[in-house]
N, C-alpha and C. Protein backbone atom coordinates (compact mmCIF):
# COMPACT_ATOMS: atom_id res chain seq x y z
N UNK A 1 -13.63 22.82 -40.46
CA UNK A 1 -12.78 22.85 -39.29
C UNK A 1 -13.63 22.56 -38.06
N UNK A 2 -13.39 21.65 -37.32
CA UNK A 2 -13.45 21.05 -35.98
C UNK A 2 -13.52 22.19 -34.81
N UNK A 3 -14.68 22.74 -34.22
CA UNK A 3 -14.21 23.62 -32.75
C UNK A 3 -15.07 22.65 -31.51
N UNK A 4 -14.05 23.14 -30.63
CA UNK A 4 -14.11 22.31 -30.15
C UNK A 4 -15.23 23.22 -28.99
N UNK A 5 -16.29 22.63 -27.99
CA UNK A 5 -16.89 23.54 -27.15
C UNK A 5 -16.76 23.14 -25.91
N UNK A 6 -16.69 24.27 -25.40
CA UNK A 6 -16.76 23.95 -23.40
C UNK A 6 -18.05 24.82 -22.77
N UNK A 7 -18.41 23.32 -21.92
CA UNK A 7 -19.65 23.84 -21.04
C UNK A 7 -19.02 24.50 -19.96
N UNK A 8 -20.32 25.03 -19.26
CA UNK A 8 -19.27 25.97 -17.73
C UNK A 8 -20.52 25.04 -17.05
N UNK A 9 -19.52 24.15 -16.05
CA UNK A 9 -20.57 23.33 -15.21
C UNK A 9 -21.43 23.93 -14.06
N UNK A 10 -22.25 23.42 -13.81
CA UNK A 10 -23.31 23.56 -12.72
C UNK A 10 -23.16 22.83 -11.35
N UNK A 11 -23.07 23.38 -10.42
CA UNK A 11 -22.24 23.16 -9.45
C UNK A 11 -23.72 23.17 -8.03
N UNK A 12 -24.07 22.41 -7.98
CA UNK A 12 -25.39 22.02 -6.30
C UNK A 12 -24.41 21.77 -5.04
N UNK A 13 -23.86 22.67 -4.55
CA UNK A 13 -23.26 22.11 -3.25
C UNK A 13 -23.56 22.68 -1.89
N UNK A 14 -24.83 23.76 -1.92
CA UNK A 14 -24.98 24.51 -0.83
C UNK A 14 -27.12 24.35 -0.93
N UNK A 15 -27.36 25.81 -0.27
CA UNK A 15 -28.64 25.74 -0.02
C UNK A 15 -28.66 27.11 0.32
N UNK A 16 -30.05 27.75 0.29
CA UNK A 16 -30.57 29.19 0.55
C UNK A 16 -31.79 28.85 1.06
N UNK A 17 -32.16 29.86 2.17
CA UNK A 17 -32.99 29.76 2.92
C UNK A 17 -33.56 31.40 3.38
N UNK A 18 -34.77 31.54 3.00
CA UNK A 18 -35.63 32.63 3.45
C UNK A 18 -36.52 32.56 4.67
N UNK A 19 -35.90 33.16 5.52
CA UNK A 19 -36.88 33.02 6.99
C UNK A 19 -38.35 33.92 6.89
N UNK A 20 -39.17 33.63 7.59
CA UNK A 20 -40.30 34.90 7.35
C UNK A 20 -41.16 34.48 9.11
N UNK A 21 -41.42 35.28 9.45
CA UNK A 21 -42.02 35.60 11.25
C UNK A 21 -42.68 36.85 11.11
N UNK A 22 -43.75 36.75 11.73
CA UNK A 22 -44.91 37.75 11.78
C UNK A 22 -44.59 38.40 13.21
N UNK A 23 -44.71 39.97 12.69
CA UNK A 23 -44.37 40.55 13.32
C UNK A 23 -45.55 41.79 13.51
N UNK A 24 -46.36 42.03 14.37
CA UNK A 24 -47.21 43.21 14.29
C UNK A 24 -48.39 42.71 13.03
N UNK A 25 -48.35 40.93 13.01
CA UNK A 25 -49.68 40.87 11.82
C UNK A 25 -49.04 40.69 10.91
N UNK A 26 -47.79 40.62 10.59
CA UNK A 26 -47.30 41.31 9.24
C UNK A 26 -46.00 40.36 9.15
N UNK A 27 -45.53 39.56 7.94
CA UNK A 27 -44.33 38.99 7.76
C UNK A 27 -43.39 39.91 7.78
N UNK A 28 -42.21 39.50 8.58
CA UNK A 28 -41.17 39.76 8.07
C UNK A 28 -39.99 38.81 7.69
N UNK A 29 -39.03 39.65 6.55
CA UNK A 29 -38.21 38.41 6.45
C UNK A 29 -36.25 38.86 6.83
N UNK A 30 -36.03 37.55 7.55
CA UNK A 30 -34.82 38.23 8.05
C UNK A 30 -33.52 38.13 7.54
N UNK A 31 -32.79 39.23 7.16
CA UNK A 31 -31.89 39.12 6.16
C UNK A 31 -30.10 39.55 7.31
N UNK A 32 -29.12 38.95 7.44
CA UNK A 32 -28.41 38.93 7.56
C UNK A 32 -27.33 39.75 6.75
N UNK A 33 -25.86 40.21 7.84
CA UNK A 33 -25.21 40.87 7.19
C UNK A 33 -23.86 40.16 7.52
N UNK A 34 -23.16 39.52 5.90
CA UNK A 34 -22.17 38.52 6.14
C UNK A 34 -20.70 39.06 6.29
N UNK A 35 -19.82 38.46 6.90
CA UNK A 35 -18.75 38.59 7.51
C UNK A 35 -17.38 37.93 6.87
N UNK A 36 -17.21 37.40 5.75
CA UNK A 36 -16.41 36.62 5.36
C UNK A 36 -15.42 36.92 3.67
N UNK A 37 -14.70 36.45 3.71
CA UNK A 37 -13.55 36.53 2.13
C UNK A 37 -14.43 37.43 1.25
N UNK A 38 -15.74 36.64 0.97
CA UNK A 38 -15.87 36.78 -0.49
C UNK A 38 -17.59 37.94 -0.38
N UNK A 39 -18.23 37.83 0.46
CA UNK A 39 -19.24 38.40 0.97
C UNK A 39 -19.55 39.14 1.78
N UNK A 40 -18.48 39.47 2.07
CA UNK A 40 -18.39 40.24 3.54
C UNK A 40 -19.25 42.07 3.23
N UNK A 41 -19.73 41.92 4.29
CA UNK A 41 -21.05 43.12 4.48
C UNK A 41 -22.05 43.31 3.35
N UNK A 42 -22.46 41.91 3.03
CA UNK A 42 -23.30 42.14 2.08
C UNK A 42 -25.01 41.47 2.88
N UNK A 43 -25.57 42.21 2.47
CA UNK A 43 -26.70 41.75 3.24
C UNK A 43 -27.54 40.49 2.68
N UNK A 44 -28.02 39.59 3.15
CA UNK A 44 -28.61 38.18 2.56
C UNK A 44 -29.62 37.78 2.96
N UNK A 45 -29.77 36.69 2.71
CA UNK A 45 -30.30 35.65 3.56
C UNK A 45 -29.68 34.31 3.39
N UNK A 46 -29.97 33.61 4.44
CA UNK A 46 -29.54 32.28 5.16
C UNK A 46 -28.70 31.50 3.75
N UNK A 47 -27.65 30.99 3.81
CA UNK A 47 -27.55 30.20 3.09
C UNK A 47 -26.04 29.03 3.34
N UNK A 48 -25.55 28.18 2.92
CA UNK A 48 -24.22 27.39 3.04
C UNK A 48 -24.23 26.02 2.58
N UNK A 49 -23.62 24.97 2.86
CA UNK A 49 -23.16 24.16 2.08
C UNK A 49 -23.43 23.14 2.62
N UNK A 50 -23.98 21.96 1.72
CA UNK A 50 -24.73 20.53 1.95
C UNK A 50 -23.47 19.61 2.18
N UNK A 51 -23.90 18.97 3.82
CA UNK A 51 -22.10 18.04 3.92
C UNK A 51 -22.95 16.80 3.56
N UNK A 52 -21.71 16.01 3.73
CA UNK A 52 -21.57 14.67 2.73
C UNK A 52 -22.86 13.93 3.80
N UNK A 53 -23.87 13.24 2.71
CA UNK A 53 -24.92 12.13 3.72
C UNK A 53 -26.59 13.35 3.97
N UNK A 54 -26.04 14.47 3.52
CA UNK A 54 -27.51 15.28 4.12
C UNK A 54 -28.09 15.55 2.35
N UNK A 55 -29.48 15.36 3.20
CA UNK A 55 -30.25 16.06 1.71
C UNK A 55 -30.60 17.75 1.90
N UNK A 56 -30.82 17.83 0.95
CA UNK A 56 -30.66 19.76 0.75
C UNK A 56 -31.28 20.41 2.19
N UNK A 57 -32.86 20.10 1.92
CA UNK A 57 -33.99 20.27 3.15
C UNK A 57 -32.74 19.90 4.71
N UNK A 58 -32.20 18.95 4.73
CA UNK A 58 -31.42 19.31 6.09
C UNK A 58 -30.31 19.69 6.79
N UNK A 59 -29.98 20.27 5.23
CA UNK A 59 -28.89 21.06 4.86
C UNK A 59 -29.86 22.59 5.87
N UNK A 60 -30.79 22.81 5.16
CA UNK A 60 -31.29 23.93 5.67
C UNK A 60 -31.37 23.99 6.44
N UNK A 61 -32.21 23.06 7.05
CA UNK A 61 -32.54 23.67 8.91
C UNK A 61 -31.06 23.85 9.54
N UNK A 62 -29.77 23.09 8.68
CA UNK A 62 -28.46 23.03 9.61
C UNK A 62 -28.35 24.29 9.83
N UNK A 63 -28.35 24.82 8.50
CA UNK A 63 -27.92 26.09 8.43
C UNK A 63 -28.70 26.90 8.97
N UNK A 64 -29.41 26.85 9.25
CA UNK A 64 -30.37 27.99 10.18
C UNK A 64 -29.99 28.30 11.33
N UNK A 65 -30.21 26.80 11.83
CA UNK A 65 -29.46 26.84 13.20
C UNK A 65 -28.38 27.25 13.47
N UNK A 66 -27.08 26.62 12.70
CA UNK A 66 -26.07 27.24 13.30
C UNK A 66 -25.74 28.48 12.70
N UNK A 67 -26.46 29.22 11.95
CA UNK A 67 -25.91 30.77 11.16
C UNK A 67 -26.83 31.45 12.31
N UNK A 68 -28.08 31.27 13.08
CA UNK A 68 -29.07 32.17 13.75
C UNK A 68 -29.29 31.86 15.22
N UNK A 69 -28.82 30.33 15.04
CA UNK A 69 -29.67 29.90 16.52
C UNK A 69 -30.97 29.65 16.69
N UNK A 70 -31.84 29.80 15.46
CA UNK A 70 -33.38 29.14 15.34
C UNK A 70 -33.55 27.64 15.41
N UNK A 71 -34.04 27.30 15.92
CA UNK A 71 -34.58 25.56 15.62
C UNK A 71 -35.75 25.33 15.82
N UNK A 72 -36.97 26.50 15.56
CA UNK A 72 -38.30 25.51 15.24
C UNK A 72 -38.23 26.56 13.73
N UNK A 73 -38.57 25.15 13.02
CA UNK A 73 -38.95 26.13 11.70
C UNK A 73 -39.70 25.36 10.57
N UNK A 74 -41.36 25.78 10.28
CA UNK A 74 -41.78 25.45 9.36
C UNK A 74 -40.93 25.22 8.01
N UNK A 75 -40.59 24.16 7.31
CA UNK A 75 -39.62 24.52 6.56
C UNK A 75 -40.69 23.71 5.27
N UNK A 76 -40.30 24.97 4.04
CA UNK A 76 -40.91 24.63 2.56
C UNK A 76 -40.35 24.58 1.46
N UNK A 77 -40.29 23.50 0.30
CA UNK A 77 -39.42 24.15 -0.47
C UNK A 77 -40.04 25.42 -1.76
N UNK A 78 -39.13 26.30 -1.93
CA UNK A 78 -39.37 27.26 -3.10
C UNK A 78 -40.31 26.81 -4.50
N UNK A 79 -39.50 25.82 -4.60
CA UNK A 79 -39.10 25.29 -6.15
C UNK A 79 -38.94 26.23 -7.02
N UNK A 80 -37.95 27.17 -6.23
CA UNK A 80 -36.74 28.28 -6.57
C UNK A 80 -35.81 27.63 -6.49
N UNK A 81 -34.45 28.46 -7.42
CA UNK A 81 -32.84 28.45 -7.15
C UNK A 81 -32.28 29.82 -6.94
N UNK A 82 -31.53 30.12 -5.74
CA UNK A 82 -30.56 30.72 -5.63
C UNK A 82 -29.07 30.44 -6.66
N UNK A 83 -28.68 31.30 -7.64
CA UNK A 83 -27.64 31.11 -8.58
C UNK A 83 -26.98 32.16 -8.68
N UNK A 84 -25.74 31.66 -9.25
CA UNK A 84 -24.63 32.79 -9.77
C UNK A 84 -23.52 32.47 -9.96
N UNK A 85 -22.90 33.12 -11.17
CA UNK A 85 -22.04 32.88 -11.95
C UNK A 85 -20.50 32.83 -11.18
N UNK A 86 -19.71 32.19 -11.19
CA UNK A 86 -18.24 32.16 -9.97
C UNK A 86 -17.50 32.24 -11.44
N UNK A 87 -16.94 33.77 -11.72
CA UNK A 87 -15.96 33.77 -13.03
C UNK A 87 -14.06 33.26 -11.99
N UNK A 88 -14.13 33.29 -11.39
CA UNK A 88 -13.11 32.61 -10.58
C UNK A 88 -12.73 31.06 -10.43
N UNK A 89 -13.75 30.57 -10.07
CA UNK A 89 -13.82 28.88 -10.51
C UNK A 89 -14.27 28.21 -11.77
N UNK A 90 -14.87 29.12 -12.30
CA UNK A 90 -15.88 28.84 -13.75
C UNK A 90 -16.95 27.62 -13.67
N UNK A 91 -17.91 28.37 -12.76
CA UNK A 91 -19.05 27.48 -12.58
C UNK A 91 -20.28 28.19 -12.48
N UNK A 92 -21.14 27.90 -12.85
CA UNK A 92 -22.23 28.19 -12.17
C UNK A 92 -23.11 27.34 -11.02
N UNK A 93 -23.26 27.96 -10.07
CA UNK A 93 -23.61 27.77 -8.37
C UNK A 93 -25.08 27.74 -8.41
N UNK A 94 -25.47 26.88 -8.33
CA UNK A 94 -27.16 26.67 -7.94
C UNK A 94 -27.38 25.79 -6.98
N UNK A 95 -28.21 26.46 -6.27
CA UNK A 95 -29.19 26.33 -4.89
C UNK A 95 -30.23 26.18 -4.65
N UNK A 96 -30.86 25.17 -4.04
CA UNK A 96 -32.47 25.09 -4.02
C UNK A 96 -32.38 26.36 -3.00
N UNK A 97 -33.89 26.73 -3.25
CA UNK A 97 -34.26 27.83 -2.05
C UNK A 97 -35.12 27.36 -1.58
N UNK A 98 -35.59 27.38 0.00
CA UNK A 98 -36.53 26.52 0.97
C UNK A 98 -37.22 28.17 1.76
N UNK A 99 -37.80 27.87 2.05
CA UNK A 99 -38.68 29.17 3.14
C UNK A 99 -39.07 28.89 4.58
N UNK A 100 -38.57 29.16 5.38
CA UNK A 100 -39.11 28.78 6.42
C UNK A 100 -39.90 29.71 7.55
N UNK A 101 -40.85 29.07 8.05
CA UNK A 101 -41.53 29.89 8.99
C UNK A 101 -41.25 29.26 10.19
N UNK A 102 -40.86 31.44 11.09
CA UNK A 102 -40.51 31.31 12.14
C UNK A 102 -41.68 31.43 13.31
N UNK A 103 -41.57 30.72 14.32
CA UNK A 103 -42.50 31.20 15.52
C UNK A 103 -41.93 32.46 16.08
N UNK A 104 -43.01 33.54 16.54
CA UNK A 104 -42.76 34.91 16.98
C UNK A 104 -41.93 35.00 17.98
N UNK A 105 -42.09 33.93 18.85
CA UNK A 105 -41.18 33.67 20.00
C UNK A 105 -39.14 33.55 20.06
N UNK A 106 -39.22 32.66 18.47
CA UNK A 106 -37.75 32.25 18.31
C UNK A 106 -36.90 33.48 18.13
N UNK A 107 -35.51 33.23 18.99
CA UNK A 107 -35.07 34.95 19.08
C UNK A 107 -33.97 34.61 18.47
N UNK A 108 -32.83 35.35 17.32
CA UNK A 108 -31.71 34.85 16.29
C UNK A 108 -30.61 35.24 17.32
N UNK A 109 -30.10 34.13 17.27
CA UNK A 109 -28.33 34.43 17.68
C UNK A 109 -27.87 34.03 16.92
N UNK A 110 -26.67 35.64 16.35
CA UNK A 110 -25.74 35.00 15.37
C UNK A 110 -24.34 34.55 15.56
N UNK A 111 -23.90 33.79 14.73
CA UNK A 111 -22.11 32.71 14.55
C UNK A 111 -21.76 33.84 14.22
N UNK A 112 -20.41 33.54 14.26
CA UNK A 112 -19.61 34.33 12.95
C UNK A 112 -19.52 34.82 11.70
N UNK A 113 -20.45 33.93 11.83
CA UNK A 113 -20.49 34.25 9.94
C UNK A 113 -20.84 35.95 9.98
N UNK A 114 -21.96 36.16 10.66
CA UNK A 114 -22.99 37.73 10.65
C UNK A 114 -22.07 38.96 11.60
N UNK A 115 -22.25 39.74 11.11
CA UNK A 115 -21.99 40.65 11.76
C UNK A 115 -23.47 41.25 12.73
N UNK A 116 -24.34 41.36 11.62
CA UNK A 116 -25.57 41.95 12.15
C UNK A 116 -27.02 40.92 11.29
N UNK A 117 -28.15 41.45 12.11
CA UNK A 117 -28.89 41.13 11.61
C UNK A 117 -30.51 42.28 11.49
N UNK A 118 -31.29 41.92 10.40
CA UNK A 118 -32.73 42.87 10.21
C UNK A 118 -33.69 41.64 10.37
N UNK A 119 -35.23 42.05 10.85
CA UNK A 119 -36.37 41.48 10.51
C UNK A 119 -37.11 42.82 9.45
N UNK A 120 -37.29 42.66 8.36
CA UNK A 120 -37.73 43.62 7.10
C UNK A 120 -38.86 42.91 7.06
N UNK A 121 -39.50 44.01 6.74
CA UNK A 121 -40.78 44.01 5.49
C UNK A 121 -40.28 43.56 4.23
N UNK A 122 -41.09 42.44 3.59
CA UNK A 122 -40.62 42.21 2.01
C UNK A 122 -40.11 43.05 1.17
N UNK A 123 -40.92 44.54 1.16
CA UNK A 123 -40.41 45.38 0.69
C UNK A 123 -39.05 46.41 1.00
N UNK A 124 -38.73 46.39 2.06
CA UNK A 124 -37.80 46.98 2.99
C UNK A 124 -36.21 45.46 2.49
N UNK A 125 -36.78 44.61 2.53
CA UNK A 125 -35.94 43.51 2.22
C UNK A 125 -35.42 43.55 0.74
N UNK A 126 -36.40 43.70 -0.34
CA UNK A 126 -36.10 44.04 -1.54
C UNK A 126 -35.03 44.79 -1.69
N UNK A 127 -35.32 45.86 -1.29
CA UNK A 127 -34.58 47.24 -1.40
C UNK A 127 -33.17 46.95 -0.66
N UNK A 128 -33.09 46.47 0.16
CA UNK A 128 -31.66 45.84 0.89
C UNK A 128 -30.84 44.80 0.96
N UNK A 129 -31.39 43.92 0.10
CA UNK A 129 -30.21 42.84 -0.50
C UNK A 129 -29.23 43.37 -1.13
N UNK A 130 -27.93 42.81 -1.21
CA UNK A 130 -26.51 43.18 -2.08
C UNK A 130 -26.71 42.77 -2.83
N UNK A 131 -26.92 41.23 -3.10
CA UNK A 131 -26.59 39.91 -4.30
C UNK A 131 -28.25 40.20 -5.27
N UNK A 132 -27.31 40.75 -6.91
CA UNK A 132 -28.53 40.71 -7.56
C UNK A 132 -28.96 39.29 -7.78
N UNK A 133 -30.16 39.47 -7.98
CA UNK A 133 -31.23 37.90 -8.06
C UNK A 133 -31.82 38.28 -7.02
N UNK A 134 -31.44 38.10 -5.58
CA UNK A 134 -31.90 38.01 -4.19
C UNK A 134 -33.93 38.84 -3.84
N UNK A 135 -33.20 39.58 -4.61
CA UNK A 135 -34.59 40.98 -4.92
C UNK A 135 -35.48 40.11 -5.57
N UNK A 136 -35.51 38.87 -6.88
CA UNK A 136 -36.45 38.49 -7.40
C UNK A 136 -36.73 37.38 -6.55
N UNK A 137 -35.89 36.57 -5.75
CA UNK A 137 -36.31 35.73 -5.12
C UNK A 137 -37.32 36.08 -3.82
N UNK A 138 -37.09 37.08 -3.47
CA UNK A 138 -38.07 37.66 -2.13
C UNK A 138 -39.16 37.86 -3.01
N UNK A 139 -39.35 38.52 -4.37
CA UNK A 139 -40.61 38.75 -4.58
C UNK A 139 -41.44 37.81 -4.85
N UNK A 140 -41.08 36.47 -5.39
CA UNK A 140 -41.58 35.52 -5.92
C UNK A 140 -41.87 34.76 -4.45
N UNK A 141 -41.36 34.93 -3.52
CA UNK A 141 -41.58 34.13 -1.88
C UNK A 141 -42.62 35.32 -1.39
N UNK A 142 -42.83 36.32 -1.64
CA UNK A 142 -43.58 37.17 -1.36
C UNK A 142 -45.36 36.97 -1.46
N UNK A 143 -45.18 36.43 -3.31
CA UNK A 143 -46.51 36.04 -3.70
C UNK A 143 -47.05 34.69 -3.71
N UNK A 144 -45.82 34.11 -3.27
CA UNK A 144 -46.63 32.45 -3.17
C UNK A 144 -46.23 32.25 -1.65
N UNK A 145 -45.35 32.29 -0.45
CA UNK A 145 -45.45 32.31 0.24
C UNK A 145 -46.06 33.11 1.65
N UNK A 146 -45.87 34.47 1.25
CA UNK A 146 -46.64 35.50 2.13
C UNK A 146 -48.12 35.76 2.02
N UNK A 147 -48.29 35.94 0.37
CA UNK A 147 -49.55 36.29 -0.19
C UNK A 147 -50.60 35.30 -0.03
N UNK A 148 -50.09 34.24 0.08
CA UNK A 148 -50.97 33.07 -0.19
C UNK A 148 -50.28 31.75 0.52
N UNK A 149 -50.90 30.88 1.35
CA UNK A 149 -50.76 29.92 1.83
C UNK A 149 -49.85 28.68 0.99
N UNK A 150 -48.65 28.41 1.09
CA UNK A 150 -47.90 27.50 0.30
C UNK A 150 -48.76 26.13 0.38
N UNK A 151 -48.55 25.24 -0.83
CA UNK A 151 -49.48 23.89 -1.26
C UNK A 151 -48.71 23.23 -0.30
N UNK A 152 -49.55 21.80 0.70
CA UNK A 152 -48.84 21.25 1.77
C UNK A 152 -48.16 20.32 1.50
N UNK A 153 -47.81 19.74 -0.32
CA UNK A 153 -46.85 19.04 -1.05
C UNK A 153 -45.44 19.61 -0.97
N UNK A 154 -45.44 20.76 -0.44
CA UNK A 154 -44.19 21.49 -0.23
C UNK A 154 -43.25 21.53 0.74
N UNK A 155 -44.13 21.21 1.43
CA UNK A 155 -43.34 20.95 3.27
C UNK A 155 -42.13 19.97 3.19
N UNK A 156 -41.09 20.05 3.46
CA UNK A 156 -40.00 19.21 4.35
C UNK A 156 -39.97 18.97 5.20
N UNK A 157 -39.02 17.95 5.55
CA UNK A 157 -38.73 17.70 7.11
C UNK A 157 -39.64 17.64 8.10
N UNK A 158 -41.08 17.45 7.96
CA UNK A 158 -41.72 17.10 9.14
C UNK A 158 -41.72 16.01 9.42
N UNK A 159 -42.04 15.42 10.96
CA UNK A 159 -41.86 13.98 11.38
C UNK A 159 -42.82 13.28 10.83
């Protein structure tokens, strides 16, 4: 007998973004608290959706800007994914994750999207994400981006 199988597709239509700014010597990374349908008061970081003509990397800085109001930003990629399962649409959602470094100076204003916002300690950040995964992605940006100087093959978007 014949069965028949179904994949659950994989779905690239957005981007995630980890900010990090030194604060007192010390990174911090800034996690947002979202405002909307499906996420609402869950604490994050940066993330939204690639429009038609942009590549991921300027997907990000979009989103930075208009979720914070930042626009200088070292920007790197992970060669992480932000993912998760949508039992509602039946997909799975994957996201490059990019890191960007902020100058001490740049001050966040938030859209709508946020209600509020934190600058955390990695560890303080761990402990306060909603969305499981989020916790492994800070740690893994922790030890290759905080701990140690990211490889300069990584960089985006510079002129």
């Amino acid at each position: 007998m014949s069965q028949t199988i179904f994949e659950v597709p994989i779905s690239c239509r957005g981007i995630a973004a980890i900010l990090l700014k030194k604060i007192e010597g010390r990174y911090h990374v800034l996690l947002v608290k979202r405002t909307s349908k499906i996420l609402d008061g869950a604490w994050c970081y940066i993330g939204g959706s690639i429009e038609q003509g942009e590549k991921a990397w300027e997907a990000a800085l979009r989103e930075i800007k208009e979720e914070t109001g930042i626009n200088e930003v070292m920007l790197y990629s992970s060669n992480r994914f932000d993912q998760f399962y949508s039992p509602q649409e039946e997909y799975i959602y994957m996201a490059p994750l990019f890191v960007g470094y902020v100058d001490s100076r740049q001050q966040v204003i938030l859209n709508h999207e946020h209600s509020a916002y934190k600058w955390l300690t990695v560890e303080e950040a761990i402990e306060t994400v909603t969305l499981p995964g989020n916790d492994e992605n800070l740690a893994f940006i922790d030890k290759h981006f905080i701990r140690r100087t990211p490889a300069p093959f990584l960089r985006v978007g510079k002129g």
